[in-house]
Structures are given as structure tokens and as C-alpha cells.
PDB file of N, CA and C in Angstrom:
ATOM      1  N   UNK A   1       0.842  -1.176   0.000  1.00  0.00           N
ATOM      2  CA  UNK A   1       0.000   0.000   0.000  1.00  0.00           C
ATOM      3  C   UNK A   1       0.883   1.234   0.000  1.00  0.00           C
ATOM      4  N   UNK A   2       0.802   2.099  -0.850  1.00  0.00           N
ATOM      5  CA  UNK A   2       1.291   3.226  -0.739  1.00  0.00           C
ATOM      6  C   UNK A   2       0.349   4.427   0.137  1.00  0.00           C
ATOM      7  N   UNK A   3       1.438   4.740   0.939  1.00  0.00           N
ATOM      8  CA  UNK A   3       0.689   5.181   2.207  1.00  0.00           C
ATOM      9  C   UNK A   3      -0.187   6.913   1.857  1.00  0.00           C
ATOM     10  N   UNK A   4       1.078   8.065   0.838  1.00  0.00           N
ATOM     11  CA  UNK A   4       0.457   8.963   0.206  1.00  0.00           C
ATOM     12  C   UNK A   4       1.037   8.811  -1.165  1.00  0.00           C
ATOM     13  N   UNK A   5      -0.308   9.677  -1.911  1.00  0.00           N
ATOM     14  CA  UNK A   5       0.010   9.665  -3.444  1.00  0.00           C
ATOM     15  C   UNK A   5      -0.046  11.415  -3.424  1.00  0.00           C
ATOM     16  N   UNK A   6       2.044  11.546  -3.851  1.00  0.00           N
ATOM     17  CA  UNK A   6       1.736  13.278  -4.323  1.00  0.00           C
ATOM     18  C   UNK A   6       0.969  14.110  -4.984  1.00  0.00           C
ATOM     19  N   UNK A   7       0.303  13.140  -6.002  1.00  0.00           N
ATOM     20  CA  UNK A   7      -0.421  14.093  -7.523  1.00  0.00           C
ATOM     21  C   UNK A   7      -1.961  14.450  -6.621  1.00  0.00           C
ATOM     22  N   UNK A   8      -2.290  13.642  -5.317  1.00  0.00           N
ATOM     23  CA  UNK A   8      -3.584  14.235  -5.244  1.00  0.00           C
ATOM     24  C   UNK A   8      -3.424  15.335  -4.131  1.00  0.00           C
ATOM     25  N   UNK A   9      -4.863  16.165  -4.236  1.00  0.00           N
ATOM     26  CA  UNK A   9      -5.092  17.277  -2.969  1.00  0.00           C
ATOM     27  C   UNK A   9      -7.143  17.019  -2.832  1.00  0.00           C
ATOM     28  N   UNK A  10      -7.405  16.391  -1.814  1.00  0.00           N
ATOM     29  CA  UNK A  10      -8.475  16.517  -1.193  1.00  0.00           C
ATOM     30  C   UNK A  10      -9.195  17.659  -1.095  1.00  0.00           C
ATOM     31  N   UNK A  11      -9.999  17.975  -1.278  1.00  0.00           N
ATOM     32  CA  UNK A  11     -10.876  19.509  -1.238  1.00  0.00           C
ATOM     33  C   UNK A  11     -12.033  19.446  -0.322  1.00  0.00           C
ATOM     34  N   UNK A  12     -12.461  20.543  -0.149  1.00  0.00           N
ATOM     35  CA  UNK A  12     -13.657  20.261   1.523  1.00  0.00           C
ATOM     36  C   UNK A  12     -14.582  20.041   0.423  1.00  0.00           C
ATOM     37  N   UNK A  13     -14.825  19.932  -0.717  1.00  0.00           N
ATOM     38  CA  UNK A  13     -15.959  19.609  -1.843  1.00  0.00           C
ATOM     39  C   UNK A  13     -16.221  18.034  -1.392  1.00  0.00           C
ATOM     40  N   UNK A  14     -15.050  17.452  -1.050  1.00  0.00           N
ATOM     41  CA  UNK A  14     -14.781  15.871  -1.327  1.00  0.00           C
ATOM     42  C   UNK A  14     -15.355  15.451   0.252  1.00  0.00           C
ATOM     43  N   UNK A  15     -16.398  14.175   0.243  1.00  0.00           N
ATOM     44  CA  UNK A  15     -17.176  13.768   1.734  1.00  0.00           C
ATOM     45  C   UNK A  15     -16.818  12.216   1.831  1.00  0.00           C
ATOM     46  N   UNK A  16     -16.703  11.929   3.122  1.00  0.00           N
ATOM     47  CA  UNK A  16     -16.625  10.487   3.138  1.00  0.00           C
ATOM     48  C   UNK A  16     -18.326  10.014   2.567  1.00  0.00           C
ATOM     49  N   UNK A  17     -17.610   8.660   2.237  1.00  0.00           N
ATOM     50  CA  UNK A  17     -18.857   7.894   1.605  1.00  0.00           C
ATOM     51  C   UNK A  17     -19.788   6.804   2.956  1.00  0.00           C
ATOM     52  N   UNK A  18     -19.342   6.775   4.074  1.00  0.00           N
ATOM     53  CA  UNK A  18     -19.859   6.548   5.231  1.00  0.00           C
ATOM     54  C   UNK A  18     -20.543   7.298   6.040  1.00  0.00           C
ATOM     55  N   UNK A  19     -19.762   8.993   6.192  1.00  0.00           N
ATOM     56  CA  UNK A  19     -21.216   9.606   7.146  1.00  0.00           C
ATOM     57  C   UNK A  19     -21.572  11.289   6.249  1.00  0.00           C
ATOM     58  N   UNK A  20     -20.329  11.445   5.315  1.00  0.00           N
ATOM     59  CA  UNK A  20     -21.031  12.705   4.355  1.00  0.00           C
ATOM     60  C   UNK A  20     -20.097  13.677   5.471  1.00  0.00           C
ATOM     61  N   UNK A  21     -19.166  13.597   6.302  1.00  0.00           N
ATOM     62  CA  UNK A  21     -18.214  14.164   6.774  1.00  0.00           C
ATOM     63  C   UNK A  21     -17.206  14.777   5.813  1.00  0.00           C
ATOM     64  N   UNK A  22     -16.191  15.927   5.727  1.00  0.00           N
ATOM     65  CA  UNK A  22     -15.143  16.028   4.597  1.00  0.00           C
ATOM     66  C   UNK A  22     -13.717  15.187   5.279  1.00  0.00           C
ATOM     67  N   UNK A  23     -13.518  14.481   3.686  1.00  0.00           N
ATOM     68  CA  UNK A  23     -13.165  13.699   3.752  1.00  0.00           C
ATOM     69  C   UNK A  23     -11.394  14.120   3.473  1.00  0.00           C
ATOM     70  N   UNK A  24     -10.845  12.943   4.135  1.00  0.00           N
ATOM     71  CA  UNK A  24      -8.706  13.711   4.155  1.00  0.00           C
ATOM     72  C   UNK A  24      -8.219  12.331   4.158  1.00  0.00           C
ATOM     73  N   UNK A  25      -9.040  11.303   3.093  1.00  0.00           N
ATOM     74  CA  UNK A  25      -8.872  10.007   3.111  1.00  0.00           C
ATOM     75  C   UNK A  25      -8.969   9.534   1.543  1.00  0.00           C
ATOM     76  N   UNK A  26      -8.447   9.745   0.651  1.00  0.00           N
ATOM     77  CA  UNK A  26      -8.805   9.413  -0.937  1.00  0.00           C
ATOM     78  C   UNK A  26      -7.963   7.802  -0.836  1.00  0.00           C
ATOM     79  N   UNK A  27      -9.326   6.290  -1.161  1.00  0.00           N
ATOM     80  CA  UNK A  27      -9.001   5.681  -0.877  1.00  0.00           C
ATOM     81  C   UNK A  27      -9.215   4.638  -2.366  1.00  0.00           C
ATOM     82  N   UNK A  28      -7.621   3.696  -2.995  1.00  0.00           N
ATOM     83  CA  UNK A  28      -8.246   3.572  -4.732  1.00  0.00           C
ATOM     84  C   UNK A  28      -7.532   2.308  -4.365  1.00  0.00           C
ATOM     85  N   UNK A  29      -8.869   1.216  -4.621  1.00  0.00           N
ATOM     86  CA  UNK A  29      -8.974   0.011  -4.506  1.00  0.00           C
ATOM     87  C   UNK A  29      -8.385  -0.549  -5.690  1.00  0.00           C
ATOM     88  N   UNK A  30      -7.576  -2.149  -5.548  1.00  0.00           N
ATOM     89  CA  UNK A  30      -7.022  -2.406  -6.532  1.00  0.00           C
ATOM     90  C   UNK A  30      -7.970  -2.922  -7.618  1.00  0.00           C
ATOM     91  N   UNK A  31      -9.080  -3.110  -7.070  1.00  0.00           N
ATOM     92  CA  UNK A  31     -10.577  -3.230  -8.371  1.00  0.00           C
ATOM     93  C   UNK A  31     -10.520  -2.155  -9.379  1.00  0.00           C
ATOM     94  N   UNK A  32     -10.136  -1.034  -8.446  1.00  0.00           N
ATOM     95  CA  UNK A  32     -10.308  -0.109  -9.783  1.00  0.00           C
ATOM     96  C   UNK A  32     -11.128   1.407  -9.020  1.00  0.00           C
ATOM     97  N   UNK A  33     -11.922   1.048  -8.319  1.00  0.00           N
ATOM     98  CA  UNK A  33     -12.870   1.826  -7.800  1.00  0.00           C
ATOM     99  C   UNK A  33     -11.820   2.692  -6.221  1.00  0.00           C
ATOM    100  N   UNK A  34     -12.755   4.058  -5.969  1.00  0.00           N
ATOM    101  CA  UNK A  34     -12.113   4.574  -5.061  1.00  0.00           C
ATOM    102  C   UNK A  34     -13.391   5.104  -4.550  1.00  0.00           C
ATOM    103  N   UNK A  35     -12.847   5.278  -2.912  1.00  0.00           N
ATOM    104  CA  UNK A  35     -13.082   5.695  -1.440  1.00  0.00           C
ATOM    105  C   UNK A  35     -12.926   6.669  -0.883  1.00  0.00           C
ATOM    106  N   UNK A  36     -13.933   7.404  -0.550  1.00  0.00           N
ATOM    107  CA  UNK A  36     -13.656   8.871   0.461  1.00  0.00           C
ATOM    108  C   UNK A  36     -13.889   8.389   1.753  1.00  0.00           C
ATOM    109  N   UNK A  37     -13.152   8.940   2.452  1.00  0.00           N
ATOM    110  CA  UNK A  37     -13.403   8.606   4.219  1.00  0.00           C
ATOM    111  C   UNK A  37     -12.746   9.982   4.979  1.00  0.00           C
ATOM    112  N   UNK A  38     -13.315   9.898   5.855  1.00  0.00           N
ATOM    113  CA  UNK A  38     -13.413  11.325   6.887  1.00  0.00           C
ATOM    114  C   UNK A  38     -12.367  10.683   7.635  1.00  0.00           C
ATOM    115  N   UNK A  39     -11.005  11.094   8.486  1.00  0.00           N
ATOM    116  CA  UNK A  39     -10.232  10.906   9.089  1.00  0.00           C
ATOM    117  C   UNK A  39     -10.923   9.535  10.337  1.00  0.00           C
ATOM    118  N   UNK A  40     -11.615   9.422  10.818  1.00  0.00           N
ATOM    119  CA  UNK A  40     -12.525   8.846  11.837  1.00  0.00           C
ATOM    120  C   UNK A  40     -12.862   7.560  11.023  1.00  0.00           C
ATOM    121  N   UNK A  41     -13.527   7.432  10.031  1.00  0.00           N
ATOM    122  CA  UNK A  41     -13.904   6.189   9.090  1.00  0.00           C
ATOM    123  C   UNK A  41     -12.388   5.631   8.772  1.00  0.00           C
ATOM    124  N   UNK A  42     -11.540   6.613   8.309  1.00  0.00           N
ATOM    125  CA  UNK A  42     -10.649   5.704   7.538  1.00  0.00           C
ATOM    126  C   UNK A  42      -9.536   5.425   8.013  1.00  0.00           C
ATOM    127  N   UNK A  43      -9.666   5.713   9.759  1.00  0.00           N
ATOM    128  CA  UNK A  43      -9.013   4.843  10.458  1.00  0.00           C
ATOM    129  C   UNK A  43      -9.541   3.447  10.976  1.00  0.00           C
ATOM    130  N   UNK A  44     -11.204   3.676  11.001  1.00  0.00           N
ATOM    131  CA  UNK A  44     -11.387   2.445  11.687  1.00  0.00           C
ATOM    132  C   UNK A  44     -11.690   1.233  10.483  1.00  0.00           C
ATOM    133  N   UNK A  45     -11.187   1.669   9.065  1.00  0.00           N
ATOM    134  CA  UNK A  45     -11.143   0.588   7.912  1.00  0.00           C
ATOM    135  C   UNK A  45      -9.776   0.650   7.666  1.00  0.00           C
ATOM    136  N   UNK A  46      -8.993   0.944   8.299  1.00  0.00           N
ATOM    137  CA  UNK A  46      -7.289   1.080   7.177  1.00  0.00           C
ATOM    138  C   UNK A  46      -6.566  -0.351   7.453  1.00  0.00           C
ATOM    139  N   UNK A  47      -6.807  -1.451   8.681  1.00  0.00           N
ATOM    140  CA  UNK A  47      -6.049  -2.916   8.699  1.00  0.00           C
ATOM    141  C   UNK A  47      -7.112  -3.420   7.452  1.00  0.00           C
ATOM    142  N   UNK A  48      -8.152  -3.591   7.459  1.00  0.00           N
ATOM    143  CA  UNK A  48      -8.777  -4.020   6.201  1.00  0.00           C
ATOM    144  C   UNK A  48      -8.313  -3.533   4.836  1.00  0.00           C
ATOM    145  N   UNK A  49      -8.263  -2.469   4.428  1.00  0.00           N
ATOM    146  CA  UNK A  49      -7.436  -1.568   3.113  1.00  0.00           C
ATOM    147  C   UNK A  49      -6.554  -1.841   3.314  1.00  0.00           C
ATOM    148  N   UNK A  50      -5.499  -2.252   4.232  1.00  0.00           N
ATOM    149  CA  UNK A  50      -4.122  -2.559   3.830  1.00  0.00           C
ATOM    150  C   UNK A  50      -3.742  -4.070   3.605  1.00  0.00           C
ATOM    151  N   UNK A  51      -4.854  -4.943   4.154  1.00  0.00           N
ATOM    152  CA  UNK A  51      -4.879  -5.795   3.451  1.00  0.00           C
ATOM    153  C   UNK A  51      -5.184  -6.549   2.104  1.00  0.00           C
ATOM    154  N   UNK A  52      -6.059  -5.384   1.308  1.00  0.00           N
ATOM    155  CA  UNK A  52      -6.518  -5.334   0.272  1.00  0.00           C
ATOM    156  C   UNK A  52      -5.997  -4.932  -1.059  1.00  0.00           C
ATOM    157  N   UNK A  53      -4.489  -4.105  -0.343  1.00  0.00           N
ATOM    158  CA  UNK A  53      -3.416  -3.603  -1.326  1.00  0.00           C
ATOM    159  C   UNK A  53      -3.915  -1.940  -1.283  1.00  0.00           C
ATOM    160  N   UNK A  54      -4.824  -1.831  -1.230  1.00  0.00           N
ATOM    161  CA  UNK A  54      -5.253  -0.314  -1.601  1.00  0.00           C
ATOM    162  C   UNK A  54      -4.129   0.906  -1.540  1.00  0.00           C
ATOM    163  N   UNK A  55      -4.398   1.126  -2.278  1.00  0.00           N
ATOM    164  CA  UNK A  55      -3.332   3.042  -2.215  1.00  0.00           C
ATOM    165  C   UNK A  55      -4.055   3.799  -1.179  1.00  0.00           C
ATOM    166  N   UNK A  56      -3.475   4.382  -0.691  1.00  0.00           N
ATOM    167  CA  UNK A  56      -3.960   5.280   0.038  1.00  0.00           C
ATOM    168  C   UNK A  56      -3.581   6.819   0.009  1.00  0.00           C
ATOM    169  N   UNK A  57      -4.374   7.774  -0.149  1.00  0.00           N
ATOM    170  CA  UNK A  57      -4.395   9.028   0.070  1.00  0.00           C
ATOM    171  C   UNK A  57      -4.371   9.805   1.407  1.00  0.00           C
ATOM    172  N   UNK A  58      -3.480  10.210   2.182  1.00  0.00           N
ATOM    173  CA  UNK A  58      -3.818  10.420   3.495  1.00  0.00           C
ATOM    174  C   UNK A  58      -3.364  12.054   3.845  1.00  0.00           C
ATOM    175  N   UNK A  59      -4.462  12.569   3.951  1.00  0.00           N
ATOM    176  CA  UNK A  59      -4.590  14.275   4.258  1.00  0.00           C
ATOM    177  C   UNK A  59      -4.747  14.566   5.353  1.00  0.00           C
ATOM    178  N   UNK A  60      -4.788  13.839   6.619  1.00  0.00           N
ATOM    179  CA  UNK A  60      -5.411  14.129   7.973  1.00  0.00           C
ATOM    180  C   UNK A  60      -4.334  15.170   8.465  1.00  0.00           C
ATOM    181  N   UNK A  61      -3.437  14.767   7.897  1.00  0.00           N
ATOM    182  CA  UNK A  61      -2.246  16.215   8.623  1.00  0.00           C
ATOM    183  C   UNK A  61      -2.976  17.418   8.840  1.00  0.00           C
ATOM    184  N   UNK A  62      -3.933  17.420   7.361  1.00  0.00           N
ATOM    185  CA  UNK A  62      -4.413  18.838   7.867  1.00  0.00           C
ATOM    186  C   UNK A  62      -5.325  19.402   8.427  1.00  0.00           C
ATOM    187  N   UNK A  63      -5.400  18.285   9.696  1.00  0.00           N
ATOM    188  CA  UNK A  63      -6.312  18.520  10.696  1.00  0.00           C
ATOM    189  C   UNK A  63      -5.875  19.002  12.176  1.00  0.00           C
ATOM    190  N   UNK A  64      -4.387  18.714  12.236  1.00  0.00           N
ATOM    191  CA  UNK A  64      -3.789  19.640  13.145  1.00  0.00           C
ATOM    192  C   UNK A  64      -3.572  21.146  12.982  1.00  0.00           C
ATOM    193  N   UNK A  65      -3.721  21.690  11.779  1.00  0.00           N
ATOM    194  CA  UNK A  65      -3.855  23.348  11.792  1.00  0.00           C
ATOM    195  C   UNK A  65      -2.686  23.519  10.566  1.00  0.00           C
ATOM    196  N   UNK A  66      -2.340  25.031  10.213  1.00  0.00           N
ATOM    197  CA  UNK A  66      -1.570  24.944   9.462  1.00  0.00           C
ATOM    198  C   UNK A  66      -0.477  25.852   9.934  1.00  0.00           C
TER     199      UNK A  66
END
């Protein structure tokens, strides 16, 4: 699993697909298909996604401030 991918940037446009929270989680399954998750969701799925191979997008940094 690649933990971040440089080319992306998350936008407060972008919501997890679990509670409609903004999402700092861009998550691209090796099916093909991808995942928004709100810092909170896409911790409590990331041992599952990393078993799955998934890439991961991870923006939560910018939830400590800037």
C-alpha cells in the first residue's frame, strides 16, 4: 500500500462515503474503484485496506492546523 500519493489534494468539496463528513482520506482500490473517508472512518477501515493492497491518500495532517 502506498501510504500517500503526491499528484492528489483533497478539497472540503470531497465527503466520506460513510457519514457525508469532509473527507482527508482518498481511498483507490485495486478493483479499480475509489473511497472517500473522513479521518474517523478511515481509520477504523485502514487494517482491512491494507490488506486489500489499496493506495492510500492520506490528508489528515491537515487537521492539526496549518
Amino acid at each position: 500500500m502506498t501510504a500517500t500519493l503526491a499528484t492528489e489534494h483533497l478539497t472540503a468539496a470531497d465527503r466520506c462515503d460513510r457519514c457525508g463528513a469532509q473527507a482527508y482520506l482518498l481511498v483507490r482500490m485495486p478493483s479499480g474503484g475509489e473511497l472517500y473517508f473522513c479521518n474517523h472512518h478511515g481509520r477504523e477501515h485502514e487494517g482491512r485496506l491494507r490488506e486489500s493492497g489499496a493506495d492510500i491518500v492520506d490528508e489528515s495532517s491537515r487537521l492539526a492546523g496549518s
